[in-house]
PDB file of N, CA and C in Angstrom:
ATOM      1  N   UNK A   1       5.388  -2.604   2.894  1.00  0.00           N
ATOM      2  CA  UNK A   1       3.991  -2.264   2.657  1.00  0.00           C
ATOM      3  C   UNK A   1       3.463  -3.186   1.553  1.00  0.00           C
ATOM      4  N   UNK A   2       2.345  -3.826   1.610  1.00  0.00           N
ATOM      5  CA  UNK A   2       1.569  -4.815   1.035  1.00  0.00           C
ATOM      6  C   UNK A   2       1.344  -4.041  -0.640  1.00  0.00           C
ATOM      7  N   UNK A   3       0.881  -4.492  -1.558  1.00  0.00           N
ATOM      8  CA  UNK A   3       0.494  -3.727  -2.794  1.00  0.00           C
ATOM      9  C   UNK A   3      -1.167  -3.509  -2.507  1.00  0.00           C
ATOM     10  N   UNK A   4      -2.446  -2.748  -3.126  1.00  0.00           N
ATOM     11  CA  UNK A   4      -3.291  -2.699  -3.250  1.00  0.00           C
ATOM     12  C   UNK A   4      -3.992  -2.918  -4.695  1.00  0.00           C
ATOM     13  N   UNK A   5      -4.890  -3.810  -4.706  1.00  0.00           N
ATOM     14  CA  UNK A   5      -5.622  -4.037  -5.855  1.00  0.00           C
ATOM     15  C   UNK A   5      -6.731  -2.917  -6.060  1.00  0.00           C
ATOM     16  N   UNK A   6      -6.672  -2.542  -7.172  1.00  0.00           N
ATOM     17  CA  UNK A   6      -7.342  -1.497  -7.578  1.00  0.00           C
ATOM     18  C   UNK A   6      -8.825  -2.199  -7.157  1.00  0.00           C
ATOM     19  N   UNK A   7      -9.312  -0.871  -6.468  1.00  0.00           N
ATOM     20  CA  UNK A   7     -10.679  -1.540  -6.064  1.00  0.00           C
ATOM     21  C   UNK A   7     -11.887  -2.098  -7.123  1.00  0.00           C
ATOM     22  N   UNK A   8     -12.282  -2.035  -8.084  1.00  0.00           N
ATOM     23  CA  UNK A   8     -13.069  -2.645  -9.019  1.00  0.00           C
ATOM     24  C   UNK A   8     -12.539  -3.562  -9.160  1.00  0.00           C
ATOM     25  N   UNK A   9     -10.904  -4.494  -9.542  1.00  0.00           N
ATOM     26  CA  UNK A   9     -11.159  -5.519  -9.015  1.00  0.00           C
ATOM     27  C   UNK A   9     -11.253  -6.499  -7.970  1.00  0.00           C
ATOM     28  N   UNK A  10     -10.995  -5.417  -6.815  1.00  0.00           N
ATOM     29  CA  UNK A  10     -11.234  -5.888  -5.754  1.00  0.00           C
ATOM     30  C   UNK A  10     -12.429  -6.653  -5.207  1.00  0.00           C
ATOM     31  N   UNK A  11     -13.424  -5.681  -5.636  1.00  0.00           N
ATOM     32  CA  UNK A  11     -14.667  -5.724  -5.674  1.00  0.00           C
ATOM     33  C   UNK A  11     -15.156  -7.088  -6.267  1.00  0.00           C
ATOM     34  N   UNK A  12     -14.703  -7.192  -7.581  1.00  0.00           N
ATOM     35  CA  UNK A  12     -15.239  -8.170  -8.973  1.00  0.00           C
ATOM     36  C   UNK A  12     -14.880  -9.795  -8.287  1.00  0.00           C
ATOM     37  N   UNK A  13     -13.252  -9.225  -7.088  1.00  0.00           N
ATOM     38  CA  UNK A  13     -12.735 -10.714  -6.592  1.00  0.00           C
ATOM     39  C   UNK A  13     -13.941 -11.081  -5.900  1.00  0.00           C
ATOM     40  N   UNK A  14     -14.307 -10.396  -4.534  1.00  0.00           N
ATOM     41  CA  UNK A  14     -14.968 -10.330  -3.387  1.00  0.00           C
ATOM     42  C   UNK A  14     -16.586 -11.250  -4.019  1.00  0.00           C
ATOM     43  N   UNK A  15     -16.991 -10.470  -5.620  1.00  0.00           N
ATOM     44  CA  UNK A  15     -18.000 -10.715  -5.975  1.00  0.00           C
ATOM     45  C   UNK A  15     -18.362 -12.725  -5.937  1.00  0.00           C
ATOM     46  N   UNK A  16     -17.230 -12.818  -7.416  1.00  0.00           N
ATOM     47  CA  UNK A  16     -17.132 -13.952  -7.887  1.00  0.00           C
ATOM     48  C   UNK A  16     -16.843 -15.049  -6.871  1.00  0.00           C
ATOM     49  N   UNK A  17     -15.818 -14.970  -5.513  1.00  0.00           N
ATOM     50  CA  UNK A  17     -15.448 -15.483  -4.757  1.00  0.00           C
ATOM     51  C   UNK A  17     -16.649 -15.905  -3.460  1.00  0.00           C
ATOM     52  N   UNK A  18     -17.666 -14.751  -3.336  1.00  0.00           N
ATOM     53  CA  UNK A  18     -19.009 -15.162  -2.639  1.00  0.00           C
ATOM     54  C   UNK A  18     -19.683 -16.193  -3.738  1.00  0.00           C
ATOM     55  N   UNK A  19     -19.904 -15.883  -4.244  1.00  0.00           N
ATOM     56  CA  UNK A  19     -20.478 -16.624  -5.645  1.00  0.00           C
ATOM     57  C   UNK A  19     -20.401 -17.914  -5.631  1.00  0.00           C
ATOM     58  N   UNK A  20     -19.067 -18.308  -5.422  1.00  0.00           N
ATOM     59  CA  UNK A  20     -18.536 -19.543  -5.847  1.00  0.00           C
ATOM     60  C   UNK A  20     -19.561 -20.437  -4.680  1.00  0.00           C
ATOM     61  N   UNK A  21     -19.355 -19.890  -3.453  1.00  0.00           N
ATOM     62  CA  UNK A  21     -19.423 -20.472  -2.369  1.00  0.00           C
ATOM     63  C   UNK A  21     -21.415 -20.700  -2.111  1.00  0.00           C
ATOM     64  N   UNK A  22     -22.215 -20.420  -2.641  1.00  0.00           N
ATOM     65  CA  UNK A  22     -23.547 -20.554  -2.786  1.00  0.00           C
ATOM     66  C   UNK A  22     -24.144 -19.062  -2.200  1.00  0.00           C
ATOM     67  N   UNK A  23     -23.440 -18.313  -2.134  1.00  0.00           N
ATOM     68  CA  UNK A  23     -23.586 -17.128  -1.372  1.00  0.00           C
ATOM     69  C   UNK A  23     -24.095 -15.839  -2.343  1.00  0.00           C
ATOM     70  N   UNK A  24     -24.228 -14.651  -2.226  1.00  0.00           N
ATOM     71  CA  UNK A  24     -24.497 -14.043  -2.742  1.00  0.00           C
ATOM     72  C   UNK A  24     -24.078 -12.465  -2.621  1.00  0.00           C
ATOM     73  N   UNK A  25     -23.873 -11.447  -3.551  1.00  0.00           N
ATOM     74  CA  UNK A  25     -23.242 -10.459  -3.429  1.00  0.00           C
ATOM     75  C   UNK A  25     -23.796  -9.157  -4.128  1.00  0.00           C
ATOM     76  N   UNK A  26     -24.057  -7.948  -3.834  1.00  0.00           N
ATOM     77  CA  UNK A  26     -24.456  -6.934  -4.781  1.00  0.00           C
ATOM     78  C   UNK A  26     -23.279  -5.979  -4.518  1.00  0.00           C
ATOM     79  N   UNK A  27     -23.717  -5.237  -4.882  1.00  0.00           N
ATOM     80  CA  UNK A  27     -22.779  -3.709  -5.368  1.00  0.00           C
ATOM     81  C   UNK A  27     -23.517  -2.746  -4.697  1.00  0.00           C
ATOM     82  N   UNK A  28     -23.881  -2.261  -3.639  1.00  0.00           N
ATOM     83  CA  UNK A  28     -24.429  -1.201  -3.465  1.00  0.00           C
ATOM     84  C   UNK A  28     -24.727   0.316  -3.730  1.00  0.00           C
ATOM     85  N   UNK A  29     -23.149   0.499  -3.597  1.00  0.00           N
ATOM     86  CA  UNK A  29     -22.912   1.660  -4.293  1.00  0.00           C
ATOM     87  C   UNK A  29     -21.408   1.798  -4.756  1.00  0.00           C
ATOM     88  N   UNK A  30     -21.169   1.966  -6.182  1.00  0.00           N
ATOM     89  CA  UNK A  30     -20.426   1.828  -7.310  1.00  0.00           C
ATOM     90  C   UNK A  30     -19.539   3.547  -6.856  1.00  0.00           C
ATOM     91  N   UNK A  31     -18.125   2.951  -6.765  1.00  0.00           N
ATOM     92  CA  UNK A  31     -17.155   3.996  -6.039  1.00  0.00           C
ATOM     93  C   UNK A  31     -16.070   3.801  -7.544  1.00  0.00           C
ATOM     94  N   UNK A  32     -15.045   4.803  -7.164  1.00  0.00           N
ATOM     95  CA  UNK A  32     -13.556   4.927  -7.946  1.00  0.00           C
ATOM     96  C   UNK A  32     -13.195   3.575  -8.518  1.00  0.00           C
ATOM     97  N   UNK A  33     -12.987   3.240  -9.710  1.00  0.00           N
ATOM     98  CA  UNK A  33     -12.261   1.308 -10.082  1.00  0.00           C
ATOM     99  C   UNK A  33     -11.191   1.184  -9.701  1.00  0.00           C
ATOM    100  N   UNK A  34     -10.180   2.266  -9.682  1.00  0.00           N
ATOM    101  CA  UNK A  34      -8.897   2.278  -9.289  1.00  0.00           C
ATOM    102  C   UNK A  34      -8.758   2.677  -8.218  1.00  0.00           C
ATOM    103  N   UNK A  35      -8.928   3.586  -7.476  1.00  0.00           N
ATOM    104  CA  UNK A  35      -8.650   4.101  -6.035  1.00  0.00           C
ATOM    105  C   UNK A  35      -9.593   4.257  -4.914  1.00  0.00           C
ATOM    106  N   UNK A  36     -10.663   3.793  -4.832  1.00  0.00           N
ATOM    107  CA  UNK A  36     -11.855   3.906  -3.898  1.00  0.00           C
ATOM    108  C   UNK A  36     -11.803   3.357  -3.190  1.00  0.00           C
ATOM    109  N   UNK A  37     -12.265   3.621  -1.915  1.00  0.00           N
ATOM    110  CA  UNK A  37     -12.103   2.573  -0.982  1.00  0.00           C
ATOM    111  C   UNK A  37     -13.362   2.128  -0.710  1.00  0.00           C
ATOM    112  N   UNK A  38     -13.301   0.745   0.010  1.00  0.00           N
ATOM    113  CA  UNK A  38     -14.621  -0.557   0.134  1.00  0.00           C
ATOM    114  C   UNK A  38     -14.739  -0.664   1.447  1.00  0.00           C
ATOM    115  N   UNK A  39     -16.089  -0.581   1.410  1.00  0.00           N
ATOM    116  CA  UNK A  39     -17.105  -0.973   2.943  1.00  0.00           C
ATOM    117  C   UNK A  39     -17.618  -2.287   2.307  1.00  0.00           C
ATOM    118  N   UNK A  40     -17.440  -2.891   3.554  1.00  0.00           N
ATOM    119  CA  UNK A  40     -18.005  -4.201   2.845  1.00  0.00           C
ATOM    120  C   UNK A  40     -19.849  -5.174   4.247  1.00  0.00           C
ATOM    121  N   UNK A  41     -20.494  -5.361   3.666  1.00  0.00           N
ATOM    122  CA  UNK A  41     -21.912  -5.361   4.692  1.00  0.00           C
ATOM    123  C   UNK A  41     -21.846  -7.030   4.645  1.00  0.00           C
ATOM    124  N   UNK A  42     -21.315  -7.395   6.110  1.00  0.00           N
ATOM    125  CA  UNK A  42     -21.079  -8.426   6.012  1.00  0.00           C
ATOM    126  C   UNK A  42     -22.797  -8.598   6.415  1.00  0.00           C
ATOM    127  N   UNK A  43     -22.883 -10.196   5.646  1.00  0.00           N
ATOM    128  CA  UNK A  43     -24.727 -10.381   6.302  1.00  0.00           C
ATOM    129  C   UNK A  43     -24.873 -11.934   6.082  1.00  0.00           C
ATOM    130  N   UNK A  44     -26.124 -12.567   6.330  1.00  0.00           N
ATOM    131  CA  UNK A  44     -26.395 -13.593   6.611  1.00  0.00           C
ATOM    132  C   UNK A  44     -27.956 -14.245   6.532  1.00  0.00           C
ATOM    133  N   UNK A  45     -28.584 -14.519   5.688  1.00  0.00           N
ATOM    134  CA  UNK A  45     -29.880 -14.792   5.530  1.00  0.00           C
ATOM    135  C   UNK A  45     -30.550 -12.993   5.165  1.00  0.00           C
ATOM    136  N   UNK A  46     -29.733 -12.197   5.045  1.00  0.00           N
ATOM    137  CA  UNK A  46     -30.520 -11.040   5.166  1.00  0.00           C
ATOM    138  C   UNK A  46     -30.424 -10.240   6.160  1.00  0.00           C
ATOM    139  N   UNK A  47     -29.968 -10.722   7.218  1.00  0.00           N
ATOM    140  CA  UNK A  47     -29.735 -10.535   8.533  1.00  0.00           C
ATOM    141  C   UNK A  47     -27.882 -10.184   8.665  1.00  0.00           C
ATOM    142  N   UNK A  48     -27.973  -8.524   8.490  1.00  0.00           N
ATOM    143  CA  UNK A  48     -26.526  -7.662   8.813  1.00  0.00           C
ATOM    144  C   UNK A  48     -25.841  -8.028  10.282  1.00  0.00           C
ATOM    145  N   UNK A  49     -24.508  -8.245   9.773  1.00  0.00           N
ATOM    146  CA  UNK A  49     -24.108  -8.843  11.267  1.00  0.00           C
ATOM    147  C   UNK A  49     -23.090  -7.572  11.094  1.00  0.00           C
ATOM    148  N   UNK A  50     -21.994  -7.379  10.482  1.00  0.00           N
ATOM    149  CA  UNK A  50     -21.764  -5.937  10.476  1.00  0.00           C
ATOM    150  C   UNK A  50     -21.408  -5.158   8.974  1.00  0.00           C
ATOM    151  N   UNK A  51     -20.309  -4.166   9.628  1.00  0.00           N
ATOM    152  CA  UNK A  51     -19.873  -3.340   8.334  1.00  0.00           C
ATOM    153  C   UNK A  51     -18.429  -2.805   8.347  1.00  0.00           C
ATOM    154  N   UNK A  52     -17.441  -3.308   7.582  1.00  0.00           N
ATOM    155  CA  UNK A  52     -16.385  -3.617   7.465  1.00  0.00           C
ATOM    156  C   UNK A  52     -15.444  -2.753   6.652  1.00  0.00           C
ATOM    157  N   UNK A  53     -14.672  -2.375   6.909  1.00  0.00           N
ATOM    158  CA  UNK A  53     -13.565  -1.137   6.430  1.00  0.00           C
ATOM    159  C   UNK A  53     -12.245  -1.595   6.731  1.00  0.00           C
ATOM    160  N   UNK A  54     -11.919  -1.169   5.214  1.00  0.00           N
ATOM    161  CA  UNK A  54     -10.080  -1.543   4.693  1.00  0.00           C
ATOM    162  C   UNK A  54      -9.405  -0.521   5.386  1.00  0.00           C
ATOM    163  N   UNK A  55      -8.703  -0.737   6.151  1.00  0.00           N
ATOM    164  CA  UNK A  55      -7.674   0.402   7.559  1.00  0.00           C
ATOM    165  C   UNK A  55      -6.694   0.052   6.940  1.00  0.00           C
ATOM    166  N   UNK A  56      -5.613   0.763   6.604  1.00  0.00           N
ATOM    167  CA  UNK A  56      -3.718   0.829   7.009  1.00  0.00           C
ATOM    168  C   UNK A  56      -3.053   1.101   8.236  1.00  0.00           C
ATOM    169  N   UNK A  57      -2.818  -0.122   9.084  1.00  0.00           N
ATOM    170  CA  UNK A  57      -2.232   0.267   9.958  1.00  0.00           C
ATOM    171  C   UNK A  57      -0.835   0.712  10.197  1.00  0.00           C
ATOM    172  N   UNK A  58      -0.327   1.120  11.391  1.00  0.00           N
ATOM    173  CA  UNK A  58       1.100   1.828  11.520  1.00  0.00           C
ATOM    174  C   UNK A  58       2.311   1.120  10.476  1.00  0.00           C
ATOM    175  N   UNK A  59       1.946  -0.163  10.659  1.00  0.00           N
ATOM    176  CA  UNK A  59       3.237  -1.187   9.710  1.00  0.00           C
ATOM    177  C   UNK A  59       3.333  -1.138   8.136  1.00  0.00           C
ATOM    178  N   UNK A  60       1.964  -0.480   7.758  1.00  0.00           N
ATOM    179  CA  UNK A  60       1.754  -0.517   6.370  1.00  0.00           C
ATOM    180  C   UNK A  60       0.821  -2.133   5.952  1.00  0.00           C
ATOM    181  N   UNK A  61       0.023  -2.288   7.327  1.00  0.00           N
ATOM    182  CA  UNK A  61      -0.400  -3.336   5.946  1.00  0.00           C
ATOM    183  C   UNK A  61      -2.088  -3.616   6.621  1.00  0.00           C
ATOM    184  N   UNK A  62      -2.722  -4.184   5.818  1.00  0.00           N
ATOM    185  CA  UNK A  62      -4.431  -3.718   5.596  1.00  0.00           C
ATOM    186  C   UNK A  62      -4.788  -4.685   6.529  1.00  0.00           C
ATOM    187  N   UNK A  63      -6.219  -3.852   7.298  1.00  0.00           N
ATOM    188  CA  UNK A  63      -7.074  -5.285   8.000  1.00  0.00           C
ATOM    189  C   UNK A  63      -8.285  -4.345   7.767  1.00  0.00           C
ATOM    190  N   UNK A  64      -9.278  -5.119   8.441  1.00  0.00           N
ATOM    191  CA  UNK A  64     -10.655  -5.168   8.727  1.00  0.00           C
ATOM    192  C   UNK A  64     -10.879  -4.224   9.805  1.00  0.00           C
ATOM    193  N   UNK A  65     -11.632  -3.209   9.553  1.00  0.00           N
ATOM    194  CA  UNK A  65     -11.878  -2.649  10.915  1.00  0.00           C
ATOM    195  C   UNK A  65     -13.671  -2.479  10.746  1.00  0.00           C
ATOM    196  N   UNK A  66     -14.502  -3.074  11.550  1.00  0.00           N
ATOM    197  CA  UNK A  66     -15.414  -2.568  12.128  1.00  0.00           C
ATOM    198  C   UNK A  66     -16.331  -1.225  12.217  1.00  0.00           C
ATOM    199  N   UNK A  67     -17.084  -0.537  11.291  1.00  0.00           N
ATOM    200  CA  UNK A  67     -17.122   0.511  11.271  1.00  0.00           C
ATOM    201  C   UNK A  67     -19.205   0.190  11.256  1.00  0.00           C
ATOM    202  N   UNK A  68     -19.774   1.603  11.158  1.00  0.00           N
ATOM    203  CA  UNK A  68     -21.108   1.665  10.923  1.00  0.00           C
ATOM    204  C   UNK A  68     -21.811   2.373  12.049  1.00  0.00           C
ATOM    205  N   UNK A  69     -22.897   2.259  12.374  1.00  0.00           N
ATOM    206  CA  UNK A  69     -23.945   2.531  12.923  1.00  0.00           C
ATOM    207  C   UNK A  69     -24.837   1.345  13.639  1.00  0.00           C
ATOM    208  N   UNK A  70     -24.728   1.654  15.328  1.00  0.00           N
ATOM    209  CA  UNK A  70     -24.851   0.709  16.213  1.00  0.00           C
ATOM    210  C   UNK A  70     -26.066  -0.775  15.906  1.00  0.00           C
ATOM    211  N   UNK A  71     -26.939   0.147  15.125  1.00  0.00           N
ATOM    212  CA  UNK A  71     -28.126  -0.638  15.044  1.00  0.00           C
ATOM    213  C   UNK A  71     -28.133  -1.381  13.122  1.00  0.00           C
ATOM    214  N   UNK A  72     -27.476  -1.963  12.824  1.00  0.00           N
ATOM    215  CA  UNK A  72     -27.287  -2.192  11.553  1.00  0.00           C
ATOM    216  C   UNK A  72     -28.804  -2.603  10.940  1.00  0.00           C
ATOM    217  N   UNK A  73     -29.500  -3.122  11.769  1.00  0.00           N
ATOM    218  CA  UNK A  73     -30.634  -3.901  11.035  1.00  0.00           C
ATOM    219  C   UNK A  73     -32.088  -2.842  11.162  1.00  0.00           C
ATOM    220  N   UNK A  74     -31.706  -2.229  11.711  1.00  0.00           N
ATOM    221  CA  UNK A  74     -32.572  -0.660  11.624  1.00  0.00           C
ATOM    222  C   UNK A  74     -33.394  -0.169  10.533  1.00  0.00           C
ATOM    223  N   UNK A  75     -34.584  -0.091  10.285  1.00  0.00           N
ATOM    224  CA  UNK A  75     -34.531   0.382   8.958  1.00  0.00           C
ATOM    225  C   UNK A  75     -34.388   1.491   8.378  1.00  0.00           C
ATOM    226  N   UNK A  76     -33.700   1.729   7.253  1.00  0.00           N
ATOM    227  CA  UNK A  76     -32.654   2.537   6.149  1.00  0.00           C
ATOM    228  C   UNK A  76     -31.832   3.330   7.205  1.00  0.00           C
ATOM    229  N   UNK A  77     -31.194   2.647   8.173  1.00  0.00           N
ATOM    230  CA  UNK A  77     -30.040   3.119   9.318  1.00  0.00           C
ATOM    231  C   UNK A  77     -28.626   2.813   8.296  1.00  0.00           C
ATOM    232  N   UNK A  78     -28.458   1.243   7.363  1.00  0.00           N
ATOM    233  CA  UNK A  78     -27.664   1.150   6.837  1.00  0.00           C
ATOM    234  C   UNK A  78     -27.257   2.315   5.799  1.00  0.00           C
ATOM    235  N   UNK A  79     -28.454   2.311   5.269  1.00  0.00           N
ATOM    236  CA  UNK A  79     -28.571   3.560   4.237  1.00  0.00           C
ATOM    237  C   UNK A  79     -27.896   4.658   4.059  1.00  0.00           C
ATOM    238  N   UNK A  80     -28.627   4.947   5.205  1.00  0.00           N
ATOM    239  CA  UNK A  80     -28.068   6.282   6.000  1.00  0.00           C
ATOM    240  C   UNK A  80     -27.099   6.496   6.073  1.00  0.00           C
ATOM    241  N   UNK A  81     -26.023   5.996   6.748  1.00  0.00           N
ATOM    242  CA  UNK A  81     -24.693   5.820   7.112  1.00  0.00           C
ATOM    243  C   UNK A  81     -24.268   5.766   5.517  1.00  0.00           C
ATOM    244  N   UNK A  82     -23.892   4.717   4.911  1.00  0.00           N
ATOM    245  CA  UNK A  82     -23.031   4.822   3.657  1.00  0.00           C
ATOM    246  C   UNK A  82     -23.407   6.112   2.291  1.00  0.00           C
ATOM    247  N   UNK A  83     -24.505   6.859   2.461  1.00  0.00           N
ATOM    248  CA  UNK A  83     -24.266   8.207   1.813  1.00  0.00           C
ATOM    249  C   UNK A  83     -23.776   9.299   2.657  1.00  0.00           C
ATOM    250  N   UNK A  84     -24.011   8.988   4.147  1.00  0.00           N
ATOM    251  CA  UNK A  84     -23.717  10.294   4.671  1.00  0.00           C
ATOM    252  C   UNK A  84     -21.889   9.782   4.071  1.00  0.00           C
ATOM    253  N   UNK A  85     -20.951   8.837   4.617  1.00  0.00           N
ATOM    254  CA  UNK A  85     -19.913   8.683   3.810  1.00  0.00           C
ATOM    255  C   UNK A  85     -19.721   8.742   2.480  1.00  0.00           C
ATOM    256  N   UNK A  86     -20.558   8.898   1.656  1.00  0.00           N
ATOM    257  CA  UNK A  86     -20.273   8.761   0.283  1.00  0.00           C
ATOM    258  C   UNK A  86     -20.712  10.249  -0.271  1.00  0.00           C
ATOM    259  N   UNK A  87     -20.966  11.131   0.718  1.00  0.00           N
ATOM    260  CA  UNK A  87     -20.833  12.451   0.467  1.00  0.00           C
ATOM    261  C   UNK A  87     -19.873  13.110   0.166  1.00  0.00           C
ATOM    262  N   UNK A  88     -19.029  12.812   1.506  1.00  0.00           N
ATOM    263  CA  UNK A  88     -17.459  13.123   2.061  1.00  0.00           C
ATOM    264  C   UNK A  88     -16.441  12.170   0.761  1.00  0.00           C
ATOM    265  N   UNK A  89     -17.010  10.732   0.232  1.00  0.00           N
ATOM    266  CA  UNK A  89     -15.975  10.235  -0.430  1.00  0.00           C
ATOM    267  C   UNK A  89     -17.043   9.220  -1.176  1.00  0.00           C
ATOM    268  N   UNK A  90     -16.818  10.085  -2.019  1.00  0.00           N
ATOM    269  CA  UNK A  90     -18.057   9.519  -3.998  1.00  0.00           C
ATOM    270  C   UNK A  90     -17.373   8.626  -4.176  1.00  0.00           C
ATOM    271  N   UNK A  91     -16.176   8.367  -4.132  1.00  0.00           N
ATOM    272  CA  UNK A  91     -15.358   7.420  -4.589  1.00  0.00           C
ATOM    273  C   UNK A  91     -15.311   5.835  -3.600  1.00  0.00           C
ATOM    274  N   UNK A  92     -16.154   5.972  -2.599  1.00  0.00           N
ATOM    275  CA  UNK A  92     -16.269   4.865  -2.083  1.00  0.00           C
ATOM    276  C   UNK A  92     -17.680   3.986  -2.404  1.00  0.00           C
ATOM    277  N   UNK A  93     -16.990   2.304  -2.312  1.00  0.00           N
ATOM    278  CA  UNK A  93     -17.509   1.429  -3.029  1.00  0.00           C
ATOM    279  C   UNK A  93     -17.994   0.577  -1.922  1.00  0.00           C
ATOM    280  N   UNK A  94     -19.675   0.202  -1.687  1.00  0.00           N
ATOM    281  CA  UNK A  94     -20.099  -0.466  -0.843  1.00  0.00           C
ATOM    282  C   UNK A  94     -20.897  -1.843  -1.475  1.00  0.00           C
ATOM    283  N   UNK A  95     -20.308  -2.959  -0.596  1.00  0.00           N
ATOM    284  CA  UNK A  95     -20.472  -4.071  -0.893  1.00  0.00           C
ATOM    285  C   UNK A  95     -20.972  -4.813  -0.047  1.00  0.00           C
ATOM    286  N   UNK A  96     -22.397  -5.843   0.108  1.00  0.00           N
ATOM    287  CA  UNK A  96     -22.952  -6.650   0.651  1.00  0.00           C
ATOM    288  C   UNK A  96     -22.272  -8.180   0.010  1.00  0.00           C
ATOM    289  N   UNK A  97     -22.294  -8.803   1.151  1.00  0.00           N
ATOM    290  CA  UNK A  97     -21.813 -10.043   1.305  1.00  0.00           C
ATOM    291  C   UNK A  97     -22.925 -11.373   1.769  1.00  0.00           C
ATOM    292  N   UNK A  98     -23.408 -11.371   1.488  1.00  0.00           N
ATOM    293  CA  UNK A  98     -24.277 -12.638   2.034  1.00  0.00           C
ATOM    294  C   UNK A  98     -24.900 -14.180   2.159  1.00  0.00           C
ATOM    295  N   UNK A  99     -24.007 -14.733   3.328  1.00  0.00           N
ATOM    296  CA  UNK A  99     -23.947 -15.771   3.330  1.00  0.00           C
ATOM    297  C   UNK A  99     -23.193 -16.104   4.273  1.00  0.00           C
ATOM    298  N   UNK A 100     -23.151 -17.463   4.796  1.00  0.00           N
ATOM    299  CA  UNK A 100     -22.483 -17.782   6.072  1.00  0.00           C
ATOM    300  C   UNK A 100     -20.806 -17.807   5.951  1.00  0.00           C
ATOM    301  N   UNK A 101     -20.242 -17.706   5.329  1.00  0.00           N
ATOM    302  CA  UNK A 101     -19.201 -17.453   4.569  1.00  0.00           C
ATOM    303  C   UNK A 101     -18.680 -16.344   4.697  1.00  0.00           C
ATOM    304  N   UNK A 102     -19.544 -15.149   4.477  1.00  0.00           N
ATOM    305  CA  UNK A 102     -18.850 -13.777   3.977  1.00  0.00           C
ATOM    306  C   UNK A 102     -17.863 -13.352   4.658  1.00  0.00           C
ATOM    307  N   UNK A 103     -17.416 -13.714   6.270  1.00  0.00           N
ATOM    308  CA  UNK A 103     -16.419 -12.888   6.823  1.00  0.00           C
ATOM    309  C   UNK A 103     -15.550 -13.077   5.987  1.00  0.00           C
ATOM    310  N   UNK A 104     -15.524 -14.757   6.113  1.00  0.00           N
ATOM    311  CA  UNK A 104     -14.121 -15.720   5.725  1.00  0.00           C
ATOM    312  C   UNK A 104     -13.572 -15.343   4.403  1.00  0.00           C
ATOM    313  N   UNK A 105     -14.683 -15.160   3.153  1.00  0.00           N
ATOM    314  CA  UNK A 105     -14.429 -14.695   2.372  1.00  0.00           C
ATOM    315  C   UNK A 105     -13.877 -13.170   2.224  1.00  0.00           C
ATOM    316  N   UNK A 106     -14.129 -12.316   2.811  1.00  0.00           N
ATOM    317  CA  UNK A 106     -13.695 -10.853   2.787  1.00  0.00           C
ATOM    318  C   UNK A 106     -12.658 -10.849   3.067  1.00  0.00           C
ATOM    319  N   UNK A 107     -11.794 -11.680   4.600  1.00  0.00           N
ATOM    320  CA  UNK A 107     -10.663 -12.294   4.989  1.00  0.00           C
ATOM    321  C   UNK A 107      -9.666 -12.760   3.669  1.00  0.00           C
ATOM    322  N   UNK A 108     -10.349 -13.473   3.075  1.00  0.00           N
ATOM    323  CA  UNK A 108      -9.371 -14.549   1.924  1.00  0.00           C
ATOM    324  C   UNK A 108      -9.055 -13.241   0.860  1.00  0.00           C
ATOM    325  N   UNK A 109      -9.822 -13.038   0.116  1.00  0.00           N
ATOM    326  CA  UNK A 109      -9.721 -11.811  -0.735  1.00  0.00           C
ATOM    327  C   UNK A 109      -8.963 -10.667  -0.079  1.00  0.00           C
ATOM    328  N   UNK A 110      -8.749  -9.996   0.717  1.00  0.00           N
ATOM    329  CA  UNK A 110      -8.287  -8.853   1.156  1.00  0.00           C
ATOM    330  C   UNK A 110      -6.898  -9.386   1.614  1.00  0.00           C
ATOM    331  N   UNK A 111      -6.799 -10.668   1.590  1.00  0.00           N
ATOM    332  CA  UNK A 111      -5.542 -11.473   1.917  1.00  0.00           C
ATOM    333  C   UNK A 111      -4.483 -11.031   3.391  1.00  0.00           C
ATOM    334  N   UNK A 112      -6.486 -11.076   4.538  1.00  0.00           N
ATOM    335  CA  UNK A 112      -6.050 -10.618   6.161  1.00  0.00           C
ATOM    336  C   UNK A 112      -5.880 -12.128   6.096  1.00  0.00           C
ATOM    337  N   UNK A 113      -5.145 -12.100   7.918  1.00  0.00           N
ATOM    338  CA  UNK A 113      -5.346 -13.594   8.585  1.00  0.00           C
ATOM    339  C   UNK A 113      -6.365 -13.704   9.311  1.00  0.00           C
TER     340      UNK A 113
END
């Protein structure tokens, strides 16, 4: 089983690492530093392509799974969705990504292939 980085700096990587790249990143909504788990809004000019969740699979080790509400670019559909989850789990930390980059980057940081 892989180790997990406490999510705040998970987060802080994900941040600085869009950053680097001319891209850009907010915090949406501020979850657990140590144990929370991250949605991450992958996007592109502004334009949501999706919404991304840290899974453990059977082997013990982390990927990307696909999660949200069909119509991402909806308006306050995104919204919507990450409090109705952040009801159930305060401790989760949602993160926009934006830039042509962001998968690759969420990929590199979360250290998927």
């Amino acid at each position: 089983m892989s180790g997990r980085l406490a999510a705040g700096l998970f987060v802080s990587a994900l941040i600085r690492r869009m950053e680097a790249t001319g891209g850009s990143a907010a915090v949406l909504a501020r979850g657990d530093a140590t144990a929370g788990a991250v949605l991450i809004v992958i996007a592109d000019r502004g334009f949501i392509q999706a919404v991304l969740e840290r899974t453990l699979d059977p082997k013990g080790h982390y990927h990307w799974t696909t999660t949200g509400p069909d119509d991402l670019n909806a308006p306050g559909v995104l919204f919507e969705y990450y409090e109705k989850r952040r009801r159930f789990d305060p401790d989760l930390w949602v993160v926009e990504l934006d830039g042509a980059e962001a998968r690759r980057i969420a990929d590199e940081v979360a250290g998927d292939d």
